[in-house]
Protein backbone atom coordinates (compact mmCIF):
# COMPACT_ATOMS: atom_id res chain seq x y z
CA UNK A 1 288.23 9.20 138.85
CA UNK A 2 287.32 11.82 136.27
CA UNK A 3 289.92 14.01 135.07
CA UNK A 4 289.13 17.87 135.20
CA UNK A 5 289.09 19.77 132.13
CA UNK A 6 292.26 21.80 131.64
CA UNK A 7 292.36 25.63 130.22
CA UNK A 8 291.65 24.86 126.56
CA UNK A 9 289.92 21.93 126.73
CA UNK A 10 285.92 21.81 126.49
CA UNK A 11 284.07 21.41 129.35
CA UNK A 12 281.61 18.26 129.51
CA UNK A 13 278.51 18.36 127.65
CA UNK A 14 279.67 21.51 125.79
CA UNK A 15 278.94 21.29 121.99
CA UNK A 16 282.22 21.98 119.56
CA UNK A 17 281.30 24.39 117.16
CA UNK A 18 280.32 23.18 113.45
CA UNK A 19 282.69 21.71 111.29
CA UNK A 20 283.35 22.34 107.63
CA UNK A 21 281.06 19.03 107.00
CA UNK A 22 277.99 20.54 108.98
CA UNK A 23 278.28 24.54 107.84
CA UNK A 24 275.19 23.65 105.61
CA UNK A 25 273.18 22.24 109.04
CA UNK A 26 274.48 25.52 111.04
CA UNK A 27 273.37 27.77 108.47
CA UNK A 28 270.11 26.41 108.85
CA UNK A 29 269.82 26.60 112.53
CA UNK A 30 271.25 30.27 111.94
CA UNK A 31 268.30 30.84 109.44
CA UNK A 32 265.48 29.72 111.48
CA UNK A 33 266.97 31.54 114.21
CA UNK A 34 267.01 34.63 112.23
CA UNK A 35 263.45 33.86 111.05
CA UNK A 36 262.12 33.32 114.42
CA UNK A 37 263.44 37.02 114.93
CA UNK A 38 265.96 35.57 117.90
CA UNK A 39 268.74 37.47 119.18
CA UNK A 40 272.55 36.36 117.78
CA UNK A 41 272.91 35.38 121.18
CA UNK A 42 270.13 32.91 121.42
CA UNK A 43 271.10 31.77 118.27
CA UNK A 44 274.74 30.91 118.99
CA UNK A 45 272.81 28.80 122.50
CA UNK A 46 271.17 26.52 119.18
CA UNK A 47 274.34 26.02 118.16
CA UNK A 48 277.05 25.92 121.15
CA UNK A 49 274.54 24.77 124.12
CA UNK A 50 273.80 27.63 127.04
CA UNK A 51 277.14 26.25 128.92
CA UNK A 52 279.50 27.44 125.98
CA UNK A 53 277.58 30.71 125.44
CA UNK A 54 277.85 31.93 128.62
CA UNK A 55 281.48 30.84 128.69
CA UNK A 56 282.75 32.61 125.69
CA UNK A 57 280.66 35.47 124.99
CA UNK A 58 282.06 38.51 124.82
CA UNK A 59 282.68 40.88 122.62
CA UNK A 60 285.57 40.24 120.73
CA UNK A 61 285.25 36.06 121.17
CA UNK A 62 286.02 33.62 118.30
CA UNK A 63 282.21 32.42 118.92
CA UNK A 64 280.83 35.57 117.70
CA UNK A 65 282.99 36.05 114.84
CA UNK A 66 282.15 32.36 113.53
CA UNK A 67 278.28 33.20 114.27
CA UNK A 68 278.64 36.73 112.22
CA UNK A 69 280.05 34.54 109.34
CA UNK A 70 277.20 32.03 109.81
CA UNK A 71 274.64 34.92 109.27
CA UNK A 72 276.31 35.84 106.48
CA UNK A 73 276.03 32.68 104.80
CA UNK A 74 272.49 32.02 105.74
CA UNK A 75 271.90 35.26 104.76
CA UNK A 76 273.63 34.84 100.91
CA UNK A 77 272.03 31.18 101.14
CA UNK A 78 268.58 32.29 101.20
CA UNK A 79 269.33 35.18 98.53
CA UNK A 80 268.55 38.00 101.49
CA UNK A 81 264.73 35.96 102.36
CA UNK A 82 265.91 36.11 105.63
CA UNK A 83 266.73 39.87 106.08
CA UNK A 84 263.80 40.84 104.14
CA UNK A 85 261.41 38.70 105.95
CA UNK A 86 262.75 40.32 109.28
CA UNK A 87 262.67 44.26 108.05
CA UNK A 88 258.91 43.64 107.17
């Protein structure tokens, strides 16, 4: 028998959110995302999976302070190509 996720714990099939070793890969996804002209929202579903988003989004969550710092990265990462190509 499967045991049920306790408070804490992720829920199955949930994605953990990058680790210092994939930063580079998130910034990326974060990038394109940006690129694409997708909301932060949409962007942190690339990331987390729809299951996590809708589970911790709010506005003072951990995930949206880690995705702020992600577009801040991708955003000093591509020298500001990213803003500039979206304020055209």
């Amino acid at each position: 028998m499967a045991a049920e996720h306790g408070e804490g714990e992720p829920a199955a099939g949930a994605r953990p959110p990058p680790h210092a070793s994939s930063t580079a890969s998130a910034e990326a996804v974060v990038a394109a995302g940006l690129r694409a002209g997708k909301p932060l929202r949409e962007i942190a579903v690339d990331l987390y999976g729809r299951e996590q988003v809708d589970a911790d989004w709010h506005a003072d969550s951990r995930m949206r302070s880690k995705l702020r710092r992600l577009v801040q990265r991708a955003r000093a990462a591509s020298g500001g190509a990213v803003w500039r190509e979206r304020s055209l």
